[in-house]
N, C-alpha and C. Protein backbone atom coordinates (compact mmCIF):
# COMPACT_ATOMS: atom_id res chain seq x y z
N UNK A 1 -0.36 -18.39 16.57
CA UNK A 1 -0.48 -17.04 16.03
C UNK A 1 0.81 -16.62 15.33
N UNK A 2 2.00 -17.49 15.67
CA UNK A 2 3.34 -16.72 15.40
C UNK A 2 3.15 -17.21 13.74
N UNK A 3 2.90 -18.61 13.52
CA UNK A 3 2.47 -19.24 12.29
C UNK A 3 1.99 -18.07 11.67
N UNK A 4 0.54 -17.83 11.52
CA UNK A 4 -0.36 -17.15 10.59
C UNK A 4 0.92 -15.55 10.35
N UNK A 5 1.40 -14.93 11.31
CA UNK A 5 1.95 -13.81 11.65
C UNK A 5 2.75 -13.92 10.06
N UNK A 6 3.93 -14.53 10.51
CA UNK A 6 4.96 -15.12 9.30
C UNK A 6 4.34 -15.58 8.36
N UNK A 7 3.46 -15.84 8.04
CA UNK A 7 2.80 -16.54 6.55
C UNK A 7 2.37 -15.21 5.90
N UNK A 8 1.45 -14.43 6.67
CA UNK A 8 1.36 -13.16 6.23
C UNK A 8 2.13 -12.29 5.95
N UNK A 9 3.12 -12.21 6.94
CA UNK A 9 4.25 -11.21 6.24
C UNK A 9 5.21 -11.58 5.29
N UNK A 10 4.99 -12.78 5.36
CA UNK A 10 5.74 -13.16 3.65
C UNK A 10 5.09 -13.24 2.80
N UNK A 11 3.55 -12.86 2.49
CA UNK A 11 2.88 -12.74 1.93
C UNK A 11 2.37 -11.24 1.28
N UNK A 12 2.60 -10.38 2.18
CA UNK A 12 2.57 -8.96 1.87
C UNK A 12 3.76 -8.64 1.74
N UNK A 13 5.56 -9.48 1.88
CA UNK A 13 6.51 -9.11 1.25
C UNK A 13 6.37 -9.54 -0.49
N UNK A 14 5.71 -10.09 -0.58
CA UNK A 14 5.85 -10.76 -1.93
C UNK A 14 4.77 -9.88 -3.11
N UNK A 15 3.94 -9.54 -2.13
CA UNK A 15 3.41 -8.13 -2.74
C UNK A 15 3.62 -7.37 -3.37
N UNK A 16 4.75 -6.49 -1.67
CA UNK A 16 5.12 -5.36 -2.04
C UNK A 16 6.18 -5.11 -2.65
N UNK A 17 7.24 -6.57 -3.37
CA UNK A 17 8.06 -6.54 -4.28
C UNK A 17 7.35 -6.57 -5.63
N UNK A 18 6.19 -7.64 -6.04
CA UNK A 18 5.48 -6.87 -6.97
C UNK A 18 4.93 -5.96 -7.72
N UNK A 19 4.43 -4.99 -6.43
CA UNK A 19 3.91 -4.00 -6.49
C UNK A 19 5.15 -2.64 -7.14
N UNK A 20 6.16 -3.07 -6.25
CA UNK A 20 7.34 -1.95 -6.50
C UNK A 20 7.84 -2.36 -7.85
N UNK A 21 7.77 -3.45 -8.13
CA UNK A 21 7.85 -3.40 -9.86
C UNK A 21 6.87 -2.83 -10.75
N UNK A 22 6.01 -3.03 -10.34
CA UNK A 22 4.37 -2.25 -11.22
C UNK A 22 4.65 -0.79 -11.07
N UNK A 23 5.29 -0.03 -10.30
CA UNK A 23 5.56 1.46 -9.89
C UNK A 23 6.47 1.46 -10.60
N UNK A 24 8.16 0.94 -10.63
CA UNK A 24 9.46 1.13 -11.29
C UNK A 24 8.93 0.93 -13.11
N UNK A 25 8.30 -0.16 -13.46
CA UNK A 25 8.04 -0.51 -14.35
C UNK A 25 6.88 -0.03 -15.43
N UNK A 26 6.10 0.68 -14.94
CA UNK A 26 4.56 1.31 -15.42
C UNK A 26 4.96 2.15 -16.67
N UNK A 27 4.25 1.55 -17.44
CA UNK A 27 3.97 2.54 -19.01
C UNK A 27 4.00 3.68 -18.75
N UNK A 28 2.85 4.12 -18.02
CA UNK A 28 2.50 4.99 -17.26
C UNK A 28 1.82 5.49 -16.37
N UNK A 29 1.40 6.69 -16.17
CA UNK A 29 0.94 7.65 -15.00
C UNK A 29 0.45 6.62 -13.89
N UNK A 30 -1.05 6.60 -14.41
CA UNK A 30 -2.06 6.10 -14.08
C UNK A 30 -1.52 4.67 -13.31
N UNK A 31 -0.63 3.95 -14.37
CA UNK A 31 -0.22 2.58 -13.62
C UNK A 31 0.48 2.59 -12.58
N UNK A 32 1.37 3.84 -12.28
CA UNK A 32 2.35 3.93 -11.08
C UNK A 32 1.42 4.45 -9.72
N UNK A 33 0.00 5.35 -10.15
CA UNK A 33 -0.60 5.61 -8.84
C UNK A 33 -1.37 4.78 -8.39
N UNK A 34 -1.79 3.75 -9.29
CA UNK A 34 -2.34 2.27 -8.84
C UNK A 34 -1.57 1.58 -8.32
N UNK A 35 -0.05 1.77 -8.07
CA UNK A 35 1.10 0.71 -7.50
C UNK A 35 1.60 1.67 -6.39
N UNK A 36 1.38 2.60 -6.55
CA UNK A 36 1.98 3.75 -5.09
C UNK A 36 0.52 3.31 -4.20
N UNK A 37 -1.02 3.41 -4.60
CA UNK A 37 -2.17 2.89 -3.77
C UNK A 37 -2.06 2.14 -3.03
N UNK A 38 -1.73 0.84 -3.43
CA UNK A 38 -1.56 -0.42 -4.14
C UNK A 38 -0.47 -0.80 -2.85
N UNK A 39 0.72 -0.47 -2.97
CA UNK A 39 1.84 -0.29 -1.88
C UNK A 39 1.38 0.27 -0.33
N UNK A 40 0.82 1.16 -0.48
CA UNK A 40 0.18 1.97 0.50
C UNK A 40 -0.97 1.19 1.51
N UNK A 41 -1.32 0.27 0.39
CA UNK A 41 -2.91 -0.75 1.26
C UNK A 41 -1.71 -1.82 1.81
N UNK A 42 -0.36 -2.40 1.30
CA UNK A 42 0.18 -3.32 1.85
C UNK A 42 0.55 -2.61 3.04
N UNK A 43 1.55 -1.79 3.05
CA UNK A 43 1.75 -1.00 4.26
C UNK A 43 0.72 -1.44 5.52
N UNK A 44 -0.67 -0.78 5.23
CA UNK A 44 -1.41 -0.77 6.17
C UNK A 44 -1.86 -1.87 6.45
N UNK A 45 -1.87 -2.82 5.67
CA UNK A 45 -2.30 -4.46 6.01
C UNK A 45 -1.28 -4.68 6.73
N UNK A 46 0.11 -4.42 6.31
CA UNK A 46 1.12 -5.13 6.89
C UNK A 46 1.04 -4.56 8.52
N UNK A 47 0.69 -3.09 8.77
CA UNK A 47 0.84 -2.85 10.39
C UNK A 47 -0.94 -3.40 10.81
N UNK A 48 -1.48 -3.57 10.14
CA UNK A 48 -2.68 -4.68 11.01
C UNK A 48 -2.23 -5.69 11.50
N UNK A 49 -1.66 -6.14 10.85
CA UNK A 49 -0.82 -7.74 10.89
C UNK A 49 0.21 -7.44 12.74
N UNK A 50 0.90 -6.68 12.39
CA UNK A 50 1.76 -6.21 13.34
C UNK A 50 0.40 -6.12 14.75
N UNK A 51 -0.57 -5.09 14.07
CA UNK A 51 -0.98 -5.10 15.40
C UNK A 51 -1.95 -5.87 16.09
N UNK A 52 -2.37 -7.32 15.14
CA UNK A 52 -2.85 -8.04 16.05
C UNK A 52 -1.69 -9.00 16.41
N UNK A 53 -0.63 -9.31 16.03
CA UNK A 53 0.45 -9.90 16.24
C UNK A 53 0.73 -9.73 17.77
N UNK A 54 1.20 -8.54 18.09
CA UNK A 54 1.58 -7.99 19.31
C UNK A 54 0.99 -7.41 19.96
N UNK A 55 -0.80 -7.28 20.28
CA UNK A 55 -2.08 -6.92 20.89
C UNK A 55 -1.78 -5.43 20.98
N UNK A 56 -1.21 -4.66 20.20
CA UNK A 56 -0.98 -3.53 20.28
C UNK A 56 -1.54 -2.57 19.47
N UNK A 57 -2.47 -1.86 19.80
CA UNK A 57 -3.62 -0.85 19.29
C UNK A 57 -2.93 0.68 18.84
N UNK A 58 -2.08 1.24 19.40
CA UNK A 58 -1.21 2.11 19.29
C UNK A 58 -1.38 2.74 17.81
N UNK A 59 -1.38 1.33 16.52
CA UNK A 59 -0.95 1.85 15.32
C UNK A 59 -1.81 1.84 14.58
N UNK A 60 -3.33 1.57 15.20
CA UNK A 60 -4.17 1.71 14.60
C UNK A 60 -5.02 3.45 14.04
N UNK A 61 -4.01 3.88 14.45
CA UNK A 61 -4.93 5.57 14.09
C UNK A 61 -3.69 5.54 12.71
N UNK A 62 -2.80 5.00 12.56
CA UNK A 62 -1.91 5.23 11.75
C UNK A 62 -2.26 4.34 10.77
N UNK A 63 -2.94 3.19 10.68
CA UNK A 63 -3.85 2.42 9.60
C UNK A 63 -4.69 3.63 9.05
N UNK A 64 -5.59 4.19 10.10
CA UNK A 64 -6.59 5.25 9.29
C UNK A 64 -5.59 6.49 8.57
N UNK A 65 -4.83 6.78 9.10
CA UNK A 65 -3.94 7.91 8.35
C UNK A 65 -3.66 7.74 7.29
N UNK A 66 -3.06 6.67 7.08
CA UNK A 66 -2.45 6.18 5.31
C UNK A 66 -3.70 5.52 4.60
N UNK A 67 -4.80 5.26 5.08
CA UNK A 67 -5.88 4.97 4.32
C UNK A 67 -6.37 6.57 3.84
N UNK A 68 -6.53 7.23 4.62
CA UNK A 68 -6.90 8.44 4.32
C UNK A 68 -6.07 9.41 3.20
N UNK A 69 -4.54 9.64 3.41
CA UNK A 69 -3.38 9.73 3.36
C UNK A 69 -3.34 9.22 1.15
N UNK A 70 -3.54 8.00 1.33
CA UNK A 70 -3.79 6.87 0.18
C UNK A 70 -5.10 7.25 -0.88
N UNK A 71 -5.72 7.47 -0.50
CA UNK A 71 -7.33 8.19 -0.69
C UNK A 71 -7.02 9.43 -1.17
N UNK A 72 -6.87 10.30 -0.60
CA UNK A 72 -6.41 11.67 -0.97
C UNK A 72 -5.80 12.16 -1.92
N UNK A 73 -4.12 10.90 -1.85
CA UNK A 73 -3.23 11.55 -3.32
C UNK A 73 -3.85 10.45 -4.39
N UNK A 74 -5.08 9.48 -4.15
CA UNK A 74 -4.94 9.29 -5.46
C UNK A 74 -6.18 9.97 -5.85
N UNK A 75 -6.90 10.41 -5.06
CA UNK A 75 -7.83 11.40 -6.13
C UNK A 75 -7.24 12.67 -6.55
N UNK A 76 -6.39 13.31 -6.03
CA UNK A 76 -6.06 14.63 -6.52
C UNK A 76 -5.16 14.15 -7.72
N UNK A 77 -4.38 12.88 -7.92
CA UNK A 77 -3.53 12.48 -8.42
C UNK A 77 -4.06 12.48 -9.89
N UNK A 78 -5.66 11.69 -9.69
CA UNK A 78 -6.65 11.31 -11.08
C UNK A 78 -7.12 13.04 -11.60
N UNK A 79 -7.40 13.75 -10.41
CA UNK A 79 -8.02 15.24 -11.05
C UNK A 79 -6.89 16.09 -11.71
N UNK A 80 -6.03 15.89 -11.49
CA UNK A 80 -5.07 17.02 -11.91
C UNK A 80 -4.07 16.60 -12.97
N UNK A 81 -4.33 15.27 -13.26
CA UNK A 81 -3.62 14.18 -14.47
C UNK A 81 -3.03 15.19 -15.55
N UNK A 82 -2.03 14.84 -16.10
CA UNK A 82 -1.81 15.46 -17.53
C UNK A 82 -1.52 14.09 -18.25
N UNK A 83 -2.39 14.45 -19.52
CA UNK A 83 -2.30 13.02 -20.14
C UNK A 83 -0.57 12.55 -20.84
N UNK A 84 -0.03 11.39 -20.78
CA UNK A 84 1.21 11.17 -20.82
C UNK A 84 1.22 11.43 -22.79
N UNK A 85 2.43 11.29 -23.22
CA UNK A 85 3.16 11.36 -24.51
C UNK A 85 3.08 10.12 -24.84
N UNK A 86 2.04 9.67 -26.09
CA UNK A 86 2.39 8.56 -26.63
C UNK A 86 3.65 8.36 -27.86
């Protein structure tokens, strides 16, 4: 299990350095709240990972929070858009 553990989390590190370039780097709007999402689903993969790692259930209401959390700002994010300056 320690195997799969470490394969994964170097796997959602490699992500979420991706990802934080797609946010730093984005043309625009739209592309940075797909990489803030985007970041947000690694997060929560990454404490799944954690919590079958260490049989610890604890952080699972905190998976649903940032799913929820994640959900939330990007729809208000899409409704309230101002279109960018080409």
């Amino acid at each position: 299990m320690t195997v799969v553990a470490i394969v994964a989390a170097a796997l959602l590190g490699g992500a979420a350095l991706l990802t934080s370039y797609r946010i730093l780097a984005g043309p625009d709007t739209l592309d940075r709240v797909v990489g803030i999402d985007s970041l947000v689903a690694v997060a929560a993969a990454g404490l799944a990972v954690w919590a079958a790692y260490s049989d610890d259930t604890m952080v699972l209401p905190a998976i649903v929070v940032l799913a929820l959390v994640s959900f939330l700002g990007s729809a208000a994010v899409t409704r309230f858009r101002v279109r960018d300056d080409r």
